[in-house]
N, C-alpha and C. Protein backbone atom coordinates (compact mmCIF):
# COMPACT_ATOMS: atom_id res chain seq x y z
N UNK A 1 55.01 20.75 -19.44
CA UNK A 1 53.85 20.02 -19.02
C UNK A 1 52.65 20.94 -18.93
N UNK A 2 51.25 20.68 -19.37
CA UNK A 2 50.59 21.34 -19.12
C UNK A 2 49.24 20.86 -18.30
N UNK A 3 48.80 21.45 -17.71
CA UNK A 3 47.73 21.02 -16.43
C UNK A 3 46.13 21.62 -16.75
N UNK A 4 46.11 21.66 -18.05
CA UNK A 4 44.57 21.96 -18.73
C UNK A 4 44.13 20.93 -18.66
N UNK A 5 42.62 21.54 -18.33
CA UNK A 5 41.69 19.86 -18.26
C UNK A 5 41.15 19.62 -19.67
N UNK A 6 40.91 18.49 -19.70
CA UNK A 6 40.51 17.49 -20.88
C UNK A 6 38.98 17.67 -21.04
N UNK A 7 38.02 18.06 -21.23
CA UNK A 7 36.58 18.68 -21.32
C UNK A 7 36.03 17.22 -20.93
N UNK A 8 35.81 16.45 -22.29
CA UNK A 8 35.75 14.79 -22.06
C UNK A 8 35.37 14.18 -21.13
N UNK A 9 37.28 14.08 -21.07
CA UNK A 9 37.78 13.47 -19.58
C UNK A 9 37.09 13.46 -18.09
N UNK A 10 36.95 15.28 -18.24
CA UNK A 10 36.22 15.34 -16.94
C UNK A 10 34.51 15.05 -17.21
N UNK A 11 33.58 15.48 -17.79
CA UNK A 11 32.38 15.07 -18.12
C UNK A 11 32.37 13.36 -17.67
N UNK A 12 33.53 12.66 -18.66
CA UNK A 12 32.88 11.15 -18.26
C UNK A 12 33.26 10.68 -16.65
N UNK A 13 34.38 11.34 -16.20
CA UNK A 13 34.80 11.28 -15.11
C UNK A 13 33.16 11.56 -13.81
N UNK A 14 32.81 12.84 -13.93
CA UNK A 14 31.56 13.07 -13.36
C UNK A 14 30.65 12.19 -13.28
N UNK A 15 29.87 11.45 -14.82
CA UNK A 15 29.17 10.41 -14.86
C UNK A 15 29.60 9.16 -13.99
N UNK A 16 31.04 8.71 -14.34
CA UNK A 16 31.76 7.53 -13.19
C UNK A 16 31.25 7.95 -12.05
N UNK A 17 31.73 8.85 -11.18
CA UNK A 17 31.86 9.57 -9.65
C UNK A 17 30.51 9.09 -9.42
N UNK A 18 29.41 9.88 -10.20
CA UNK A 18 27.75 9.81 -9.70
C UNK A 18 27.66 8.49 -9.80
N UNK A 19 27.79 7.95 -10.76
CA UNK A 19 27.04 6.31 -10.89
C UNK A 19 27.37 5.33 -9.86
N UNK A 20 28.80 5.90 -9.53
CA UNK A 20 29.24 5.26 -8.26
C UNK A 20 29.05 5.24 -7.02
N UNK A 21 28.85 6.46 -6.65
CA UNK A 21 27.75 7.02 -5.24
C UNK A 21 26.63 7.02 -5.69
N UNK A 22 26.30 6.46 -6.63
CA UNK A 22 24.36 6.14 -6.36
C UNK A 22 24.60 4.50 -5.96
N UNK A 23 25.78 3.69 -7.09
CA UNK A 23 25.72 2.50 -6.74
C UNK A 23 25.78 2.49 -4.86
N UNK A 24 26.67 2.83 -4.30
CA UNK A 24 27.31 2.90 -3.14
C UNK A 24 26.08 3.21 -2.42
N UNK A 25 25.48 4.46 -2.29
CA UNK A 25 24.11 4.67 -1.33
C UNK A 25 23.17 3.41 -1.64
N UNK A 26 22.85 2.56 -2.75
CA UNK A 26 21.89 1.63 -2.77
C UNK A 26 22.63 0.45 -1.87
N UNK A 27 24.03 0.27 -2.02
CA UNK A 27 24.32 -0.74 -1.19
C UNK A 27 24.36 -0.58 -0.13
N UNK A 28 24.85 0.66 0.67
CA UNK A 28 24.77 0.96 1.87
C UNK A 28 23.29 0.60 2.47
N UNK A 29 22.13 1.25 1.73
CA UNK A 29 21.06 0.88 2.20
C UNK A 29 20.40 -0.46 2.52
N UNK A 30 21.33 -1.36 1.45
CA UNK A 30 20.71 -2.72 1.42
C UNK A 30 21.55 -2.93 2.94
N UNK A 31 22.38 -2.98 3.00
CA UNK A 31 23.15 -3.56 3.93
C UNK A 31 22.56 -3.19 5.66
N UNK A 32 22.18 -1.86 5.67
CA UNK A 32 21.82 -1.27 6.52
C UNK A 32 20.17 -1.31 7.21
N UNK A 33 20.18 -1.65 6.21
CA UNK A 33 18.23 -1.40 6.29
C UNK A 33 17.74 -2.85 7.09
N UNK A 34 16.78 -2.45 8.22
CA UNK A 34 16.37 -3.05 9.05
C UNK A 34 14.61 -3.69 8.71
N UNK A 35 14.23 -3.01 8.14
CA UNK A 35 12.50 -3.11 7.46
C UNK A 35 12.30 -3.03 6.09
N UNK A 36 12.43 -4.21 5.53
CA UNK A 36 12.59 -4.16 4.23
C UNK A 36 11.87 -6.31 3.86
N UNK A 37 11.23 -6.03 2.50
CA UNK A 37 11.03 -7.21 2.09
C UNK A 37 11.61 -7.18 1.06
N UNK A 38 12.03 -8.77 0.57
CA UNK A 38 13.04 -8.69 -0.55
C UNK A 38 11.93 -9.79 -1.39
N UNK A 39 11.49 -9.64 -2.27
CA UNK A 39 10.41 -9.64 -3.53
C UNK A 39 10.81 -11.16 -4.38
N UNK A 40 12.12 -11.23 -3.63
CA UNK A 40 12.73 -11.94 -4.78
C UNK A 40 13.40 -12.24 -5.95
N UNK A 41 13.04 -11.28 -6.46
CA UNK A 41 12.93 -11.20 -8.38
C UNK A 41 13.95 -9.82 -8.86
N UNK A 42 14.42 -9.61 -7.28
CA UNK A 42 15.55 -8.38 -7.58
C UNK A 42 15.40 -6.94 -7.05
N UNK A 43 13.98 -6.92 -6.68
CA UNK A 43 13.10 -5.64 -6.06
C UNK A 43 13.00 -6.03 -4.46
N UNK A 44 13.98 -4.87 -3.59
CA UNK A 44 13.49 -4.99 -2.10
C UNK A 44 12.79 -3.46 -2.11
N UNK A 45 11.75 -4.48 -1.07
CA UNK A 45 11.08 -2.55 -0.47
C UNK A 45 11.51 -2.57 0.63
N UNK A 46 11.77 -1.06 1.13
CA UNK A 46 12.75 -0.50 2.02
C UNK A 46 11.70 0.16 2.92
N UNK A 47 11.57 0.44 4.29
CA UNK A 47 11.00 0.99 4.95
C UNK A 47 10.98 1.82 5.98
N UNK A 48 12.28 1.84 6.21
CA UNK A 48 13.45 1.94 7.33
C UNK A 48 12.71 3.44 7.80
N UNK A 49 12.86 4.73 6.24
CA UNK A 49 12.44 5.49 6.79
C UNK A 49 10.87 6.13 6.85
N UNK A 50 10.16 5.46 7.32
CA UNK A 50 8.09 5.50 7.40
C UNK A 50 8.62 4.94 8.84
N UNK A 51 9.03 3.56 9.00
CA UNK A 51 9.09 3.25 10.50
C UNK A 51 10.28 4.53 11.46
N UNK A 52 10.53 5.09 10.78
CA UNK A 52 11.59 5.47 11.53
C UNK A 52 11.14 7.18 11.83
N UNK A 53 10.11 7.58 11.09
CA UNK A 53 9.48 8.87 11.25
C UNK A 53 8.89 8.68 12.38
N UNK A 54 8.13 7.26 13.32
CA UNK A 54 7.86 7.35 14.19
C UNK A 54 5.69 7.31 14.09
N UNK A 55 5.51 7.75 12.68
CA UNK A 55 4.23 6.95 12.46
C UNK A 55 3.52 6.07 11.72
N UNK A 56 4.95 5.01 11.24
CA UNK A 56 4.31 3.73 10.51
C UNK A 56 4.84 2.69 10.98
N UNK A 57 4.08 1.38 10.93
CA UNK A 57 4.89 0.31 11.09
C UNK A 57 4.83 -0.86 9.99
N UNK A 58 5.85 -1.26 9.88
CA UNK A 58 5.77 -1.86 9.01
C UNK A 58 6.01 -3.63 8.60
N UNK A 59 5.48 -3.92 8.01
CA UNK A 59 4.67 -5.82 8.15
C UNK A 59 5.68 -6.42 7.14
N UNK A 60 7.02 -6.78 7.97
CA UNK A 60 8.36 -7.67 6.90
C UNK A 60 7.50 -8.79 6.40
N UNK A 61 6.31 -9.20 6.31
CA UNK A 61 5.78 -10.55 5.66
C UNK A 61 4.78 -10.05 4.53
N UNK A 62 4.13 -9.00 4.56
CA UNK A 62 3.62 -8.68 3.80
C UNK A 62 3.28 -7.11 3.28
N UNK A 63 4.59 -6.97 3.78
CA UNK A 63 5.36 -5.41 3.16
C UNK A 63 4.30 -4.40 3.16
N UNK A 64 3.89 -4.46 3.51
CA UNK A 64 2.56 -3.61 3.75
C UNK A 64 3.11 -2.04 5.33
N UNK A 65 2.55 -1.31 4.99
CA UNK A 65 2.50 0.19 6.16
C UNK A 65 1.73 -0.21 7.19
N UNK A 66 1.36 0.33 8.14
CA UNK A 66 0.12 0.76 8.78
C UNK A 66 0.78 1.94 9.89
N UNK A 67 -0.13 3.18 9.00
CA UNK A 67 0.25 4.30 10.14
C UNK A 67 -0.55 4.32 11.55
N UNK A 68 0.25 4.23 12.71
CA UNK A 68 -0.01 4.38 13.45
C UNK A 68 -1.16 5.36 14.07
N UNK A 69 -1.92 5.97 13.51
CA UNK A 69 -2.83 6.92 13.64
C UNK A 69 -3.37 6.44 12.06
N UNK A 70 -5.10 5.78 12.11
CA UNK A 70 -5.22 5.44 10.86
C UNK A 70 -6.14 6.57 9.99
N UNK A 71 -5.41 6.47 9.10
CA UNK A 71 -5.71 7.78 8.16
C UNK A 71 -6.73 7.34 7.44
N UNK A 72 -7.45 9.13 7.52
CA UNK A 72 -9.08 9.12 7.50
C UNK A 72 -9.35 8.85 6.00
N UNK A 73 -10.52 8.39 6.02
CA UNK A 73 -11.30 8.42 4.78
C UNK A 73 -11.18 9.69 4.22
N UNK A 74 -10.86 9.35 2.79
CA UNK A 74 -11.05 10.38 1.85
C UNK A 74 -12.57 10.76 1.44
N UNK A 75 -13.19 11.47 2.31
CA UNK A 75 -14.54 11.88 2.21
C UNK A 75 -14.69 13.12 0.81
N UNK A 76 -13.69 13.89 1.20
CA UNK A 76 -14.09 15.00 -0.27
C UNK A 76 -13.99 14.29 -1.61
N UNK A 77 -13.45 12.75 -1.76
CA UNK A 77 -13.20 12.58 -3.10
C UNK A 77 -14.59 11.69 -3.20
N UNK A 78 -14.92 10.70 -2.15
CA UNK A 78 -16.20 9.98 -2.08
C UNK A 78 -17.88 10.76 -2.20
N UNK A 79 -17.72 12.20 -1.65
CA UNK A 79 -18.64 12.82 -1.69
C UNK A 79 -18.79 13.22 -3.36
N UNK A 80 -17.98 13.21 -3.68
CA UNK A 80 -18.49 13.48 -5.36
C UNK A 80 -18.19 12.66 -6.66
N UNK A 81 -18.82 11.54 -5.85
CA UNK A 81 -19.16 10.47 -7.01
C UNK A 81 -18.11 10.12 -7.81
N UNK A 82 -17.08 10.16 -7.35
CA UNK A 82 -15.57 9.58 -7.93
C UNK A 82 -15.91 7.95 -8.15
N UNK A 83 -15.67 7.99 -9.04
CA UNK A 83 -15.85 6.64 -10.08
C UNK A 83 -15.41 5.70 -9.28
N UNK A 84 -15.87 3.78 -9.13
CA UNK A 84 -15.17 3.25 -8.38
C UNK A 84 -15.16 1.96 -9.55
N UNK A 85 -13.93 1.74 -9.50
CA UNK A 85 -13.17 0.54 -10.44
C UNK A 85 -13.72 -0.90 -9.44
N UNK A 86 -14.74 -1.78 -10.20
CA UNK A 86 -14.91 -2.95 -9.29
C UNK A 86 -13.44 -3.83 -9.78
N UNK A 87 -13.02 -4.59 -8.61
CA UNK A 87 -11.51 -5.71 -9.19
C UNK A 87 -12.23 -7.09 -8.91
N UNK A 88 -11.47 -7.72 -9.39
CA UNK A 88 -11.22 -9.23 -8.28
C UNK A 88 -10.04 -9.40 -7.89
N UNK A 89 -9.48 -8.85 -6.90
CA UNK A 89 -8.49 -8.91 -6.17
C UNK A 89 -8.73 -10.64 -5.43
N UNK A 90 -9.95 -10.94 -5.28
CA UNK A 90 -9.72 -12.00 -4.13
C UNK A 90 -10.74 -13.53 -5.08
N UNK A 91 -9.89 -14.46 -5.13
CA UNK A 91 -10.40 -15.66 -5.26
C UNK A 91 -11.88 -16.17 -4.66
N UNK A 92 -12.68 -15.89 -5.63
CA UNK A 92 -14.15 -16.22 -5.56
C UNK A 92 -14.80 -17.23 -6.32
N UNK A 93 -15.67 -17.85 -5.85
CA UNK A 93 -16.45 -18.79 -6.92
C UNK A 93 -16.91 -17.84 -7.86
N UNK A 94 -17.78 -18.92 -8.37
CA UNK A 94 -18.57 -17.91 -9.57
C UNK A 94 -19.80 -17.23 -8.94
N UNK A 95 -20.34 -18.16 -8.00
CA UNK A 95 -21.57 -17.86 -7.45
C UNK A 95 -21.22 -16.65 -6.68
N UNK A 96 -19.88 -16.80 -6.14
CA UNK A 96 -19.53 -15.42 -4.88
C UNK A 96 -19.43 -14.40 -5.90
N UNK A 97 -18.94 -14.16 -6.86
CA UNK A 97 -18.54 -13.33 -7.76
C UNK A 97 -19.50 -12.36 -8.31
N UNK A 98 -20.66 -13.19 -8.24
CA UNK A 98 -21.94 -12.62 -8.92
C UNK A 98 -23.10 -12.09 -7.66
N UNK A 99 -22.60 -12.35 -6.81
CA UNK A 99 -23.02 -12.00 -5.59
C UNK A 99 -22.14 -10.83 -5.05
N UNK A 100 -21.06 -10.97 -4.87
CA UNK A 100 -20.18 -9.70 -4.78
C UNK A 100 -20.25 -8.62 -5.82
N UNK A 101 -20.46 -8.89 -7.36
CA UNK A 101 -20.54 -7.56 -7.91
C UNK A 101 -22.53 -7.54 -8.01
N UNK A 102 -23.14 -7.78 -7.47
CA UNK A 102 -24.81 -7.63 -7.23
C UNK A 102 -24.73 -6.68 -5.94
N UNK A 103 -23.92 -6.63 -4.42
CA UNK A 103 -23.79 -6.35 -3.65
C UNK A 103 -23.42 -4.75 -3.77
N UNK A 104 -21.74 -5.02 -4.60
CA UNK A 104 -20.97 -3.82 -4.48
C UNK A 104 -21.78 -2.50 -5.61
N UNK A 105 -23.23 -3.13 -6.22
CA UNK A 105 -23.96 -2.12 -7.37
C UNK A 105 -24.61 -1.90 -6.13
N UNK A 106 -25.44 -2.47 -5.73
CA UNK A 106 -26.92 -1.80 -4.63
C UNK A 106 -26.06 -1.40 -3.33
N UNK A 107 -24.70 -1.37 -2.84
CA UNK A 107 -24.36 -0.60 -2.00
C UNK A 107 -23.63 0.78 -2.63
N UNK A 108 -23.43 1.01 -3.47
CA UNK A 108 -22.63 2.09 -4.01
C UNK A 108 -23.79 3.36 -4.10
N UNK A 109 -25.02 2.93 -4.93
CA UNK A 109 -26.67 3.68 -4.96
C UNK A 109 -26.99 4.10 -3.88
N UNK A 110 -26.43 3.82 -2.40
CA UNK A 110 -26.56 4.38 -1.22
C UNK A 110 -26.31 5.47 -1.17
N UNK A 111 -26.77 6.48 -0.55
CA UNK A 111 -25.73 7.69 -0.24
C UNK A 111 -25.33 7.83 1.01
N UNK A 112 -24.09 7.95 1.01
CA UNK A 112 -23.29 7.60 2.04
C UNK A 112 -22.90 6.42 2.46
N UNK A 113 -22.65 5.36 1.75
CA UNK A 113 -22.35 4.24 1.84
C UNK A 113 -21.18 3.61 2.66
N UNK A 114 -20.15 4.68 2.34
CA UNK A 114 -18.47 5.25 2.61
C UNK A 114 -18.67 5.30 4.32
N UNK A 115 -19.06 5.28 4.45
CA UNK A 115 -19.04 6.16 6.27
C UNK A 115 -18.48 4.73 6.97
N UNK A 116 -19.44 3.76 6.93
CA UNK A 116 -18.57 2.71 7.71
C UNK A 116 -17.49 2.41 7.22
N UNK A 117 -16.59 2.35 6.37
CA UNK A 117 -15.12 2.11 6.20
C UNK A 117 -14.32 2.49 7.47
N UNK A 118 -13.52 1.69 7.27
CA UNK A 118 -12.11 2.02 8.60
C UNK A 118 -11.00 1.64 7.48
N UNK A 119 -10.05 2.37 8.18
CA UNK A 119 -8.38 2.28 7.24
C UNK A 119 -7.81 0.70 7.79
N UNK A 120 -7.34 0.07 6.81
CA UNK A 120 -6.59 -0.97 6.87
C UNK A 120 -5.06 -1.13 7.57
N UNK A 121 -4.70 -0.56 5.94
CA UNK A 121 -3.17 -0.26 6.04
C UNK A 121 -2.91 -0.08 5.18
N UNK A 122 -1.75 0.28 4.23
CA UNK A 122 -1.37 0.84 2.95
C UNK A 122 -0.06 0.35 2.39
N UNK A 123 0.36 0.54 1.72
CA UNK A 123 1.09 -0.10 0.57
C UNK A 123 2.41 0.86 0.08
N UNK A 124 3.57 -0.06 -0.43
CA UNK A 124 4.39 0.35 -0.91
C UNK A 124 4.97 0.19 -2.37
N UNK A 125 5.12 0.56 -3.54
CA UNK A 125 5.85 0.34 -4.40
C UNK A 125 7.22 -0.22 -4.56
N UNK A 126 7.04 -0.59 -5.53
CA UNK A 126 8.63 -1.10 -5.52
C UNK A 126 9.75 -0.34 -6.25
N UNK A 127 9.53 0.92 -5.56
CA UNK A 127 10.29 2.14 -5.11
C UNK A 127 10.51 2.24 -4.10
N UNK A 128 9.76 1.39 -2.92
CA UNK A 128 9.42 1.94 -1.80
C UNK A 128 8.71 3.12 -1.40
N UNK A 129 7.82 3.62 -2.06
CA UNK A 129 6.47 4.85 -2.54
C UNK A 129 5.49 4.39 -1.81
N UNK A 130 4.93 5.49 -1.11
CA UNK A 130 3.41 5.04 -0.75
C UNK A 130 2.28 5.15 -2.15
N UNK A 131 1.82 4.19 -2.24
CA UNK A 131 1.10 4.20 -3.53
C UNK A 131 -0.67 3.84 -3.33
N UNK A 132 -0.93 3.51 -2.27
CA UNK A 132 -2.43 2.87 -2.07
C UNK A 132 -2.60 3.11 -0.48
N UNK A 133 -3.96 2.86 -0.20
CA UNK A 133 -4.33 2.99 1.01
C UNK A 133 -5.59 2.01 1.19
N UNK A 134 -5.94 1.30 1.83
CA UNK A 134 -7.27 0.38 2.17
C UNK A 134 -8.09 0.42 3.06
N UNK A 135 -9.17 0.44 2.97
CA UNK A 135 -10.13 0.62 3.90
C UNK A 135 -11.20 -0.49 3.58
N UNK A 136 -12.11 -0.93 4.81
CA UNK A 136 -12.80 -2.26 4.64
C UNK A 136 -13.95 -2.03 5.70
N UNK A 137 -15.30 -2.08 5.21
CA UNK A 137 -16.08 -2.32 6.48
C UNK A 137 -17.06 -3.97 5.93
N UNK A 138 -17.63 -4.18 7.16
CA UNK A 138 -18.61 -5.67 6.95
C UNK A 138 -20.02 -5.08 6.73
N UNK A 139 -20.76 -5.75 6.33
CA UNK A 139 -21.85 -5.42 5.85
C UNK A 139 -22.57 -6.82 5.26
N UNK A 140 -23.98 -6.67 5.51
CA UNK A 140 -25.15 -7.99 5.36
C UNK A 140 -25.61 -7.91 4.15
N UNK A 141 -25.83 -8.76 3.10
CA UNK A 141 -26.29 -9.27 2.12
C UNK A 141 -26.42 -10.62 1.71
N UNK A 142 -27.52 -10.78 1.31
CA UNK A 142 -27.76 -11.81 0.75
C UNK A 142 -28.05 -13.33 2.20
N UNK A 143 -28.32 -12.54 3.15
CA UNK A 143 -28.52 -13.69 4.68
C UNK A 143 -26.88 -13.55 5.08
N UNK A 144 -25.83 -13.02 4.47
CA UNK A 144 -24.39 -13.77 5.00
C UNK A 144 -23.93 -12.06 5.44
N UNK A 145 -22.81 -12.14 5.80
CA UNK A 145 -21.31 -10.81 6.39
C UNK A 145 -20.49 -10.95 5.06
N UNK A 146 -20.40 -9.63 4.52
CA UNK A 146 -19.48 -9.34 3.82
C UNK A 146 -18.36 -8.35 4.19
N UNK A 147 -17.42 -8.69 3.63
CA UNK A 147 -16.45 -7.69 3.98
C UNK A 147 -16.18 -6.81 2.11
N UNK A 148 -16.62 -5.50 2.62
CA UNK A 148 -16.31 -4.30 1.22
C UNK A 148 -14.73 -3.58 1.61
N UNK A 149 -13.74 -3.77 0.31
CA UNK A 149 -12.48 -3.46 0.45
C UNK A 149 -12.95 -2.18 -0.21
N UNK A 150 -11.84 -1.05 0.01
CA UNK A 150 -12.28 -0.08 -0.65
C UNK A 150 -10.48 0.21 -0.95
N UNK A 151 -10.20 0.73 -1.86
CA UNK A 151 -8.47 0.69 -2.11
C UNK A 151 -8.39 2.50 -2.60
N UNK A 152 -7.23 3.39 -2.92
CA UNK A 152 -7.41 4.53 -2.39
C UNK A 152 -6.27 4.07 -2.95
N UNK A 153 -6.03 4.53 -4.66
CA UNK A 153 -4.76 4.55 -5.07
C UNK A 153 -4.21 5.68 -4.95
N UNK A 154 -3.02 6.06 -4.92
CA UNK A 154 -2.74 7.25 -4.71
C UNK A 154 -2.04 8.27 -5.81
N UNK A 155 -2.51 8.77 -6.58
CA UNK A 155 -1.70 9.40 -8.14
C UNK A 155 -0.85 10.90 -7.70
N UNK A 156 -1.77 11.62 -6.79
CA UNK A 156 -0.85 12.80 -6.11
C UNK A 156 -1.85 13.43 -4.95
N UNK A 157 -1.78 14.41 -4.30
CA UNK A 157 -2.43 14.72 -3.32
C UNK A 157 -3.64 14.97 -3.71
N UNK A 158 -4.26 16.19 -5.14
CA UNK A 158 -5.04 16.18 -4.98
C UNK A 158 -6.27 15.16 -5.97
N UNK A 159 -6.04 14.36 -6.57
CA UNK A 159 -6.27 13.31 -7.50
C UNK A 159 -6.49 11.98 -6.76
N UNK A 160 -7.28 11.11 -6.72
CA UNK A 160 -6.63 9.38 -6.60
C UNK A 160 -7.55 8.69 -7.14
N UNK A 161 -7.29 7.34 -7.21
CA UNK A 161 -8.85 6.53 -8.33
C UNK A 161 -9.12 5.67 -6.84
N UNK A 162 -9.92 4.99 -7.28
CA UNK A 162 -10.98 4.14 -6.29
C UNK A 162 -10.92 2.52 -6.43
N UNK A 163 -10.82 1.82 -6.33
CA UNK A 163 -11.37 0.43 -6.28
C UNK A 163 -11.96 0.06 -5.44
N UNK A 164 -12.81 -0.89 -5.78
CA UNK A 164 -13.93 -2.08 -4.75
C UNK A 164 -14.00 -3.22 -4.95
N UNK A 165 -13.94 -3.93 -3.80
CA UNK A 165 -14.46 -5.27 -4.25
C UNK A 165 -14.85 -5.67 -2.91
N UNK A 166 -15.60 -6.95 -2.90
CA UNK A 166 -16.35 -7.48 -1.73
C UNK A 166 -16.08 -9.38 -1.43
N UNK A 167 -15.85 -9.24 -0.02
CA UNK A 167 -15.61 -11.04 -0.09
C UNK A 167 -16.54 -11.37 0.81
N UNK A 168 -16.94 -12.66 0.86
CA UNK A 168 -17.34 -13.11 1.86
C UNK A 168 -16.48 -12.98 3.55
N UNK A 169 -17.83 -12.76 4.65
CA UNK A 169 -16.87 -12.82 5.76
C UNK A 169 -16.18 -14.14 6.31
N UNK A 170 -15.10 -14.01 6.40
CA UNK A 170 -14.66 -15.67 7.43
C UNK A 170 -13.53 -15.17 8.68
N UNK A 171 -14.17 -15.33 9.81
CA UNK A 171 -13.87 -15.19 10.58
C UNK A 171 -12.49 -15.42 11.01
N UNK A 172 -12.26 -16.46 10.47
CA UNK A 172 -10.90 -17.29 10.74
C UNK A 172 -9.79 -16.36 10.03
N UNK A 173 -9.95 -15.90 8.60
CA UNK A 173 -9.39 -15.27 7.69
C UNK A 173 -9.59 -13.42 8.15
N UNK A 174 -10.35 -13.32 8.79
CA UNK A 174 -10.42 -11.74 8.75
C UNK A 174 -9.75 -11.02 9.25
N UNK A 175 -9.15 -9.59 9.21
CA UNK A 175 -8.14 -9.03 9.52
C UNK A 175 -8.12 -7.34 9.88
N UNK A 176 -8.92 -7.09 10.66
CA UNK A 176 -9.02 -5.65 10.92
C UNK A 176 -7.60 -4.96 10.97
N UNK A 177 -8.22 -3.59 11.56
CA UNK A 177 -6.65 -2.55 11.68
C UNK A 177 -6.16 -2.81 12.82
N UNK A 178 -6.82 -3.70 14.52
CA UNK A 178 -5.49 -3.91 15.43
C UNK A 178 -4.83 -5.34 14.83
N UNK A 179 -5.90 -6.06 14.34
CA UNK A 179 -5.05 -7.64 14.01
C UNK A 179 -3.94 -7.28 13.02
N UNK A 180 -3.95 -6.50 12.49
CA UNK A 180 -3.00 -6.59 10.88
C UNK A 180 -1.95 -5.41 12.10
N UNK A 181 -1.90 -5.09 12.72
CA UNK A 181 -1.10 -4.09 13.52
C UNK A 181 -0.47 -5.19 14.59
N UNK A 182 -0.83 -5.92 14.93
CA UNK A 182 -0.46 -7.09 15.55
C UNK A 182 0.56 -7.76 15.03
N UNK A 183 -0.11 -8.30 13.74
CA UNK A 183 0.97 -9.51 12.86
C UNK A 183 2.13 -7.95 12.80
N UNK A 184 1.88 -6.81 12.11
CA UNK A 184 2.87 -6.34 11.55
C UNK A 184 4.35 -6.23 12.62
N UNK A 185 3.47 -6.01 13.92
CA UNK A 185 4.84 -5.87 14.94
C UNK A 185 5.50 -7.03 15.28
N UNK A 186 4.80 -7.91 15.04
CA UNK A 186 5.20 -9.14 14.98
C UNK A 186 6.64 -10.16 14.17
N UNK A 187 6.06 -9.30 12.67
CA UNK A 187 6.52 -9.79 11.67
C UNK A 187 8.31 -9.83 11.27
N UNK A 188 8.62 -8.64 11.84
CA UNK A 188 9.96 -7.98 11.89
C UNK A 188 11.33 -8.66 13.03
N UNK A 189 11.82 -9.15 12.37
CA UNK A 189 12.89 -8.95 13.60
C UNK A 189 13.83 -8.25 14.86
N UNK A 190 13.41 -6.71 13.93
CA UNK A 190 13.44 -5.35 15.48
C UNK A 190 12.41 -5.15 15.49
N UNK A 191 12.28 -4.41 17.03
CA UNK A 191 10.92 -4.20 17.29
C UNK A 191 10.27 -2.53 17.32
N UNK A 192 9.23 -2.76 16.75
CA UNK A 192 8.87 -1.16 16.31
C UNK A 192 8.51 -0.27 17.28
């Protein structure tokens, strides 16, 4: 009898073992995980560990972060004219539309425009990655309250791109950093 290994054998053997303890840690996690939204479509985001570091919390309805200490404006990237991507993230007439990108040109020509922003809350991939960050201040145009989103994608520490866009204010609908810190503790079935 001889007790030489099979080269092969063991190689595909290895691949089995790993594929199997990766399967196994993803199920464990599903099973385990307390802060998590499930997407639906086959993608849950996991959160377990941001809430569990002790400075995020996190919003099971709209999967969203918010660190507990809200993280500052990125002033060194705003101070030098870092390009800002206008979106339509938000359902506007036409009339709002043309009013929101008239707004978000003659506030950008400001200098220092950035200063009133406050942090929102931030975002996860469906990796569960921090990938974005939001910030929003109100501001008067046109006789009405607008609210300017400012978004803070995140590509690596020292890099990120910009977006803007602007909605009308509605009171009923609006959502600062304690209200959205509110719903988020809210949202979960343990409590953060």
């Amino acid at each position: 009898m001889s007790f030489a290994t099979n080269k092969p054998s063991t190689i595909a053997m290895i691949f089995a073992l790993t594929g199997l303890a990766t399967w196994a840690y993803f199920e464990y996690r599903a099973m385990t995980s307390i802060f998590k939204k499930d997407l639906g479509n086959g993608v849950v985001i996991y959160a377990d560990n941001y809430v569990e570091s002790g400075e995020w919390i996190f919003d099971c309805k709209y999967q969203r972060l918010i660190s507990r200490i809200p993280v500052p404006l990125p002033f060194d990237h705003l101070k030098n004219d870092t390009p800002l991507k206008p979106i339509s993230a938000f359902p506007l007439s036409i009339s709002d539309r043309s009013e929101a990108k008239e707004l978000i040109r003659k506030l950008i020509r400001e200098s220092g425009w950035y200063h009133d922003l406050h942090y929102l809350f931030s975002s996860l991939n469906d990796s569960s990655q921090l990938t974005q960050h939001s910030f929003q201040m109100l501001t008067a145009h046109g006789g009405r309250t607008w609210v300017v989103h400012l978004i803070q994608g995140l590509e690596n520490e020292e890099w990120s791109r910009f977006y803007i866009a602007a909605t009308p204010y509605d009171p009923e609908t609006f959502v600062d950093y304690e209200k959205a810190m509110q719903q988020a503790k809210a949202s979960c079935p343990t409590p953060q």
